[in-house]
C-alpha atoms as a PDB file:
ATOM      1  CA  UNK A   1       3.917  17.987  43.613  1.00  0.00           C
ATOM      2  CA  UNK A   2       4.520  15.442  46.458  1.00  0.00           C
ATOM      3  CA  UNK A   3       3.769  17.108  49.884  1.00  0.00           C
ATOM      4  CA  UNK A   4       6.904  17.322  52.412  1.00  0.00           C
ATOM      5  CA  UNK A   5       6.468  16.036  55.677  1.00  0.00           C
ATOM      6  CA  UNK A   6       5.812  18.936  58.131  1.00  0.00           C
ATOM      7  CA  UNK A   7       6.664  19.163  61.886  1.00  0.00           C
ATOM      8  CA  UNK A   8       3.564  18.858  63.987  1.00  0.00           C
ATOM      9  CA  UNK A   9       3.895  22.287  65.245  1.00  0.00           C
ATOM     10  CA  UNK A  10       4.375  23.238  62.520  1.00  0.00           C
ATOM     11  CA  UNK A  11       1.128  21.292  60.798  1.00  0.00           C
ATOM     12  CA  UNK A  12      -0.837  22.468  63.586  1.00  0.00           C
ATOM     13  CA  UNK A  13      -0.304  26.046  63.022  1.00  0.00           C
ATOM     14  CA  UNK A  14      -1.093  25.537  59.029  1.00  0.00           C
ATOM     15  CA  UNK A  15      -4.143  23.792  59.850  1.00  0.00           C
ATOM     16  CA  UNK A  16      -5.203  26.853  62.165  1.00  0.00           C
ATOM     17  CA  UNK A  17      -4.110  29.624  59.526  1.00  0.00           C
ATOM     18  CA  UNK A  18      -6.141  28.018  56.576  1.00  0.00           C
ATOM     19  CA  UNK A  19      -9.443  27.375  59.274  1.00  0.00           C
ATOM     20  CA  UNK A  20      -9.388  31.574  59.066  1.00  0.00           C
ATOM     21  CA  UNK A  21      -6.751  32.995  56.828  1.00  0.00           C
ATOM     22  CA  UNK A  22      -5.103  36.164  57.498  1.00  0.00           C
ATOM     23  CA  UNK A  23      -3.924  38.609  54.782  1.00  0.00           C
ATOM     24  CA  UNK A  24      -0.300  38.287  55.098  1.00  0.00           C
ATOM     25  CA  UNK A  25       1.504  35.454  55.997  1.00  0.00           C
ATOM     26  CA  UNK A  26       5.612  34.953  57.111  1.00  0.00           C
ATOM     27  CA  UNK A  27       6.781  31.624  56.531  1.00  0.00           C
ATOM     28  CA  UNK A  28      10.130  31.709  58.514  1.00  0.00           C
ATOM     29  CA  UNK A  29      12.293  28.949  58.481  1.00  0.00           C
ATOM     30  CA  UNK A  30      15.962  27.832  57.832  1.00  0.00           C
ATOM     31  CA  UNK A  31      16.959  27.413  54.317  1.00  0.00           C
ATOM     32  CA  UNK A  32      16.539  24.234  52.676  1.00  0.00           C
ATOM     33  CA  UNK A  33      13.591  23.667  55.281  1.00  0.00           C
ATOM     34  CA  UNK A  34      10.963  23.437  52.989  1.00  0.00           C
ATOM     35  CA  UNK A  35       8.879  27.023  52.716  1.00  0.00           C
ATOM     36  CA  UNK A  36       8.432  27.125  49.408  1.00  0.00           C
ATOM     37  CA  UNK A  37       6.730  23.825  48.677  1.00  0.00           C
ATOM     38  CA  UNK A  38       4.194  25.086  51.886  1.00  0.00           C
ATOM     39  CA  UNK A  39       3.892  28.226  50.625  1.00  0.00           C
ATOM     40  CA  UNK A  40       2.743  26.601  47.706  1.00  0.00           C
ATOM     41  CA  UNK A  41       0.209  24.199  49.742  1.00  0.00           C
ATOM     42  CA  UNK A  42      -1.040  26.707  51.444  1.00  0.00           C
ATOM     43  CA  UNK A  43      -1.667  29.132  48.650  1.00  0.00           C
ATOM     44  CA  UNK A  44      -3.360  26.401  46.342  1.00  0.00           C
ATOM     45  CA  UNK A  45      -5.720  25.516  49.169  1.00  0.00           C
ATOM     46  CA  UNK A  46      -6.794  29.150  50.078  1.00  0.00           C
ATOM     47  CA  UNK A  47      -7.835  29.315  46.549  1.00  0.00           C
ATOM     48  CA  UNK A  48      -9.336  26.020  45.944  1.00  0.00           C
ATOM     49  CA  UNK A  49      -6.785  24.967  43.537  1.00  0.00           C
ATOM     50  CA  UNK A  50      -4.813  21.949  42.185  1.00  0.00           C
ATOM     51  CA  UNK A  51      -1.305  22.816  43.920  1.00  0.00           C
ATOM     52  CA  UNK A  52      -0.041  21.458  40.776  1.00  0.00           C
ATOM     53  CA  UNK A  53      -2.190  24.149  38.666  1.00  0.00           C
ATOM     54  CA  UNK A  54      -1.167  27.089  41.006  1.00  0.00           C
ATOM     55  CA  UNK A  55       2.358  27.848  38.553  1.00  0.00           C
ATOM     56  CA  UNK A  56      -0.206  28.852  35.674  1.00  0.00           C
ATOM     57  CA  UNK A  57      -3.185  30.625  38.363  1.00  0.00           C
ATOM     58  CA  UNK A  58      -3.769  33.474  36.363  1.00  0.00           C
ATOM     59  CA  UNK A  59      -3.868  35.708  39.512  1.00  0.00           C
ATOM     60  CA  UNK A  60      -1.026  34.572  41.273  1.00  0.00           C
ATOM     61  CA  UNK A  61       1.610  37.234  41.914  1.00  0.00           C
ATOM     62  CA  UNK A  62       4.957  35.794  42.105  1.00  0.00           C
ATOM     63  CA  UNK A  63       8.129  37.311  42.927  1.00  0.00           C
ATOM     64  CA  UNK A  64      11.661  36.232  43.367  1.00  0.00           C
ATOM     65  CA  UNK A  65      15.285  37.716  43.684  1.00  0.00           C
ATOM     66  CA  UNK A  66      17.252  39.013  40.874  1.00  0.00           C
ATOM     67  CA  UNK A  67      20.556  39.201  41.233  1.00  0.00           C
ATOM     68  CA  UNK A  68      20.326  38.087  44.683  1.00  0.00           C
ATOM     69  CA  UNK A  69      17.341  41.198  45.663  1.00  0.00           C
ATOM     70  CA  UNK A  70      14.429  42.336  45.116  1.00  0.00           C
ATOM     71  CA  UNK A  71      14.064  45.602  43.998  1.00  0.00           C
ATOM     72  CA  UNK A  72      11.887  48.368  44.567  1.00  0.00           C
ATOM     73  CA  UNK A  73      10.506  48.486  40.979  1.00  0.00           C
ATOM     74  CA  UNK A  74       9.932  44.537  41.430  1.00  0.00           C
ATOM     75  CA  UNK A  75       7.414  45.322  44.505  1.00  0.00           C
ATOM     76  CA  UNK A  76       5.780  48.327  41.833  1.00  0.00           C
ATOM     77  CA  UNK A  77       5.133  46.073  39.327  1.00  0.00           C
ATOM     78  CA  UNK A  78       3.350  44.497  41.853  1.00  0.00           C
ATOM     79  CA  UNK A  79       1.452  47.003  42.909  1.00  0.00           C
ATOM     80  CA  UNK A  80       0.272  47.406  39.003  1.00  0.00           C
ATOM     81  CA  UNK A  81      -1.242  44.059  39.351  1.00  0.00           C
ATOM     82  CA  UNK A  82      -2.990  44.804  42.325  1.00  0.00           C
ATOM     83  CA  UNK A  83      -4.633  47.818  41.021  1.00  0.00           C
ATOM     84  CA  UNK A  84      -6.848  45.084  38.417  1.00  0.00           C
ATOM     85  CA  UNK A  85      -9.800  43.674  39.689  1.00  0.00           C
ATOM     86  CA  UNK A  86     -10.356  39.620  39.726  1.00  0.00           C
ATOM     87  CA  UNK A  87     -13.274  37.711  38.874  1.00  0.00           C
ATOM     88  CA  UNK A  88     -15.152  35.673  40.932  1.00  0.00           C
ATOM     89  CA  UNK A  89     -16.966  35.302  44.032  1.00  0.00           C
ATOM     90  CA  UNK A  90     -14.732  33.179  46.228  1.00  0.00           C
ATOM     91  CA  UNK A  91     -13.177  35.424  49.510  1.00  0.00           C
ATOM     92  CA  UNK A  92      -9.995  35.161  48.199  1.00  0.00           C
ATOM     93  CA  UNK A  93      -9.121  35.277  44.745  1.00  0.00           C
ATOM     94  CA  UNK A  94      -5.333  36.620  44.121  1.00  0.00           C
ATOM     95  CA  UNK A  95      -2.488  35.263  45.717  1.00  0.00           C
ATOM     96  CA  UNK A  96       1.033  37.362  45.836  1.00  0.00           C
ATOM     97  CA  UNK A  97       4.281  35.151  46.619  1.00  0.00           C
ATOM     98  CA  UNK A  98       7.529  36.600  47.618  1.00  0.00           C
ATOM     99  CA  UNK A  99      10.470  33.539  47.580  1.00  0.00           C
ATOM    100  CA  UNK A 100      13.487  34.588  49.362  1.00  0.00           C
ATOM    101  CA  UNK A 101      11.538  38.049  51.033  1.00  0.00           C
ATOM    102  CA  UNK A 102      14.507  38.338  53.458  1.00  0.00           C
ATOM    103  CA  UNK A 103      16.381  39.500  50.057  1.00  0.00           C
ATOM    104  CA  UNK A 104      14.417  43.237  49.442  1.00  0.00           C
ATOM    105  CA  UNK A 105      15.914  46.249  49.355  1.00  0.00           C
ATOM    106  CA  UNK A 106      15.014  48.531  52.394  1.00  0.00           C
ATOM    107  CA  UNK A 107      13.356  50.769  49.892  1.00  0.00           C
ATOM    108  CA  UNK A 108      11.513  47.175  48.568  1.00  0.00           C
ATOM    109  CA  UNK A 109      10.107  46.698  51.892  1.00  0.00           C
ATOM    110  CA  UNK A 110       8.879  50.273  52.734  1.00  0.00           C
ATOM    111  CA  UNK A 111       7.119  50.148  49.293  1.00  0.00           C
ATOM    112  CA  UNK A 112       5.438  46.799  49.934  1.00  0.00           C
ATOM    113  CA  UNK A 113       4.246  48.008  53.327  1.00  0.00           C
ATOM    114  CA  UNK A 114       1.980  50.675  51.192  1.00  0.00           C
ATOM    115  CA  UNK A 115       0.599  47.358  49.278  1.00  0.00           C
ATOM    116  CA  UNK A 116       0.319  45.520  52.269  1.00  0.00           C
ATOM    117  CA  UNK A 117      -1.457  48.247  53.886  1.00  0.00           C
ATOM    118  CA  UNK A 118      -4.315  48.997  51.260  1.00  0.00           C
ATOM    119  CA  UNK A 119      -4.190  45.530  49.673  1.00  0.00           C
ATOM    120  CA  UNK A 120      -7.445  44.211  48.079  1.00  0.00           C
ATOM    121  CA  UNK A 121      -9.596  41.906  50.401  1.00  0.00           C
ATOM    122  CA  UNK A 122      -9.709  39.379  47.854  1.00  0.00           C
ATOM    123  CA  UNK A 123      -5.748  38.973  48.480  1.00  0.00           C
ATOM    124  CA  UNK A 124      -4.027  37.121  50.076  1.00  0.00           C
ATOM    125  CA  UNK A 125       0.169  37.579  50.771  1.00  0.00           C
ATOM    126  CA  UNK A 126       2.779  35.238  51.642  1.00  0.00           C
ATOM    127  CA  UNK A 127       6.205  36.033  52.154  1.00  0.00           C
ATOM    128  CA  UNK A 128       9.042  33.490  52.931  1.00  0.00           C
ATOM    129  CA  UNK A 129      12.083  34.123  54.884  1.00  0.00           C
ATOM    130  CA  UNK A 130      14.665  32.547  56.770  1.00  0.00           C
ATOM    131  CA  UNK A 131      14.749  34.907  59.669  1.00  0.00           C
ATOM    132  CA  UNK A 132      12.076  37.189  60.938  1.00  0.00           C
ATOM    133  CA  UNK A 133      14.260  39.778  61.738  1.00  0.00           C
ATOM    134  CA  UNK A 134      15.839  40.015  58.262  1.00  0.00           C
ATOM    135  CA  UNK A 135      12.366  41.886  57.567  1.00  0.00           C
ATOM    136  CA  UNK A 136      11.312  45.906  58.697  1.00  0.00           C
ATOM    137  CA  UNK A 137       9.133  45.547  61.853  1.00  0.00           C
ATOM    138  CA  UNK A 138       6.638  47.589  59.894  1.00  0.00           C
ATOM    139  CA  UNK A 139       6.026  45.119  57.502  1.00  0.00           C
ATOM    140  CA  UNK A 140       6.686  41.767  60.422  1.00  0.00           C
ATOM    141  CA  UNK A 141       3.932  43.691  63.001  1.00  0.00           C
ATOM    142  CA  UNK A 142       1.411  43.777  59.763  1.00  0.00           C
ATOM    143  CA  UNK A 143       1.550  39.695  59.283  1.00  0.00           C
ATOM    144  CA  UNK A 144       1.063  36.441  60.767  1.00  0.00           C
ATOM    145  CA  UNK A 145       4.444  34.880  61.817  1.00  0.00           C
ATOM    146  CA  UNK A 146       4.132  30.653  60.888  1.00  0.00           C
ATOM    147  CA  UNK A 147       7.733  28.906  61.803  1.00  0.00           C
ATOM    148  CA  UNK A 148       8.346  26.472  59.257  1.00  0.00           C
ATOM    149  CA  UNK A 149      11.040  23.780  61.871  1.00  0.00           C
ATOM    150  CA  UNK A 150      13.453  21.032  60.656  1.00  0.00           C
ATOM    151  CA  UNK A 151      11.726  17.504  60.825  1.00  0.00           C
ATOM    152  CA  UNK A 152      12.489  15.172  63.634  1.00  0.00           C
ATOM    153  CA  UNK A 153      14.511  11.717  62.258  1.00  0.00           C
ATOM    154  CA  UNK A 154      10.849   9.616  63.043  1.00  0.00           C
ATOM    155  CA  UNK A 155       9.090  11.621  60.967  1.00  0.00           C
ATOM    156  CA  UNK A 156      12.113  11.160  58.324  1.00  0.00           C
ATOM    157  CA  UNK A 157      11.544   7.687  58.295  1.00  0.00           C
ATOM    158  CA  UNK A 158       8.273   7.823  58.283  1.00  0.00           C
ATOM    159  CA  UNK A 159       7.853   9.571  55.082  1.00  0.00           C
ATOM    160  CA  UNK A 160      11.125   9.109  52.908  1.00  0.00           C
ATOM    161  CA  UNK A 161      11.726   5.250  54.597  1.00  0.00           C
ATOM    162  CA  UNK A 162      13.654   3.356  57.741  1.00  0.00           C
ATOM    163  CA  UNK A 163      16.678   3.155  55.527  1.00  0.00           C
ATOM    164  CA  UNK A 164      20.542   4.076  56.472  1.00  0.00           C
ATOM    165  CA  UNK A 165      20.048   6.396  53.856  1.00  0.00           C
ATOM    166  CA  UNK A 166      17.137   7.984  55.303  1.00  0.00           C
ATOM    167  CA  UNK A 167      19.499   8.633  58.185  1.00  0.00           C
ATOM    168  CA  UNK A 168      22.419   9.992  56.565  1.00  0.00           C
ATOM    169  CA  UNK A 169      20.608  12.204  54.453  1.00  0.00           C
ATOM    170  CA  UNK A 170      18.340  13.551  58.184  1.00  0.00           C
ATOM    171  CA  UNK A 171      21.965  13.951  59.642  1.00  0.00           C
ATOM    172  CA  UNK A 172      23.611  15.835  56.337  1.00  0.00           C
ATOM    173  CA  UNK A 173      20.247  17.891  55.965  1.00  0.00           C
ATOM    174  CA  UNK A 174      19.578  18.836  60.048  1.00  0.00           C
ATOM    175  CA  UNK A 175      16.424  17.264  59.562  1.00  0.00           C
ATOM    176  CA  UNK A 176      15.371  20.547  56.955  1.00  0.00           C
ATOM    177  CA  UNK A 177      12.765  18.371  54.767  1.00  0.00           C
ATOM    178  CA  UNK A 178      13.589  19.372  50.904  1.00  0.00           C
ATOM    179  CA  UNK A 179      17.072  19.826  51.311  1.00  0.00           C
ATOM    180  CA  UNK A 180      16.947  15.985  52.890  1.00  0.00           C
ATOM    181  CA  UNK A 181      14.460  15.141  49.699  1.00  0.00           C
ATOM    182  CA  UNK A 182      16.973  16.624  47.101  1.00  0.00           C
ATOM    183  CA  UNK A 183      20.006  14.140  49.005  1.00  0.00           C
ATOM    184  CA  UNK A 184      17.825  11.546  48.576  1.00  0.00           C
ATOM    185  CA  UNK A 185      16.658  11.751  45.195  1.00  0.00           C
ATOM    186  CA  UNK A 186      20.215  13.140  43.691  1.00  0.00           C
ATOM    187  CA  UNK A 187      18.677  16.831  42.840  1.00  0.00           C
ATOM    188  CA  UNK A 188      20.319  19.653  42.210  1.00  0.00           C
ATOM    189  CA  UNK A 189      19.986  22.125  45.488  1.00  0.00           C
ATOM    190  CA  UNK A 190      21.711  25.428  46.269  1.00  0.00           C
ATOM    191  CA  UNK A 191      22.602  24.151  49.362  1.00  0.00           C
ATOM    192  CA  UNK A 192      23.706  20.997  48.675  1.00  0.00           C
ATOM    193  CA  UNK A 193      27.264  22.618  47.191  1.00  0.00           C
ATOM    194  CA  UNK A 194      27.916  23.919  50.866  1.00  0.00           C
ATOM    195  CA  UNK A 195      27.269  20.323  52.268  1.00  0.00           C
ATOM    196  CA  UNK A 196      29.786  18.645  49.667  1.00  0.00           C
ATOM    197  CA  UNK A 197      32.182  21.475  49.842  1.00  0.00           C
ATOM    198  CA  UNK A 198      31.925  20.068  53.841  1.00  0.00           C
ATOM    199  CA  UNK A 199      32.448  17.099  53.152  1.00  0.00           C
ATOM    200  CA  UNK A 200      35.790  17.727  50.975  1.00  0.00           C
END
């Protein structure tokens, strides 16, 4: 999985989260910006694994919208993972990854709190969101914040190339890295249908 270039505020605060993890991590960002890939980075490197091998980690816990939420039995079949032990003797051992966080239920969130509260020490949780305040302060006040921010246009052409393309596809994207990656390289992205429906 190629890396996306990160803004260095952004790469700084990474670099300080993994030097002494916290439990429970909020990657906030804009969408399109790029969370998922460095939620994925992140993850893989906390548990000393290929990021390309992290989709089949046996005890990584991921969770995503259905139907556009995530329900409250979603977050208790989560808990039922938590409740098995993990082999090992590394510090942290299980990952849980919630894409699109911003998208539980009230209920959800109140029943996550109880995981995040008595989780495991061996786990480690990262939720990803667009906004912080889309999320119960309960559950914001028991994580580390990271802001996940657009790329600046040098740092576009320093990693995707000092072409007119580049450019266009910084200016279409507002500099949000794997929205700008999928323009580039013709992929299919959910947001890409708002920025042609723009352009017509």
């Amino acid at each position: 999985m190629d890396e996306l270039p990160l803004a260095p505020t952004t790469e700084r605060a990474v670099k300080a989260y993994l030097k002494s993890p916290s439990a429970v991590l909020i990657l906030h960002g804009p969408a399109g910006v790029g969370k998922r890939q460095l939620a994925s980075r992140i993850l893989a490197n906390i548990l000393q694994i290929v990021q390309d091998k992290l989709i089949t980690y046996p005890y990584l816990v991921s969770i995503e919208p259905e139907k556009d939420s995530i329900s409250i039995d979603q977050v208790r079949s989560l808990q039922s993972a938590l409740i098995r032990s993990v082999p090992g003797d590394q510090p942290i051992r299980r990952a849980v990854l919630i894409q699109d966080a911003h998208k539980m239920t009230t209920e959800a969130q109140n029943a996550l709190l109880k995981s995040l509260e008595e989780a495991p020490v061996d786990t480690v949780f990262v939720l990803c969101v667009d906004t912080l305040n889309s999320l119960l302060t309960t559950v914001t006040s028991r994580a580390q914040p990271l802001a996940v921010l657009p790329i600046a246009e040098v740092d576009a052409k320093e990693h995707f190339g000092d072409t007119p393309e580049t450019v266009k596809a910084f200016h279409m994207s507002g500099g949000r890295a794997d929205l700008m990656r999928a323009i580039l390289q013709d992929e299919d992205h959910p947001l890409l249908a708002n920025i042609n429906q723009a352009k017509e």
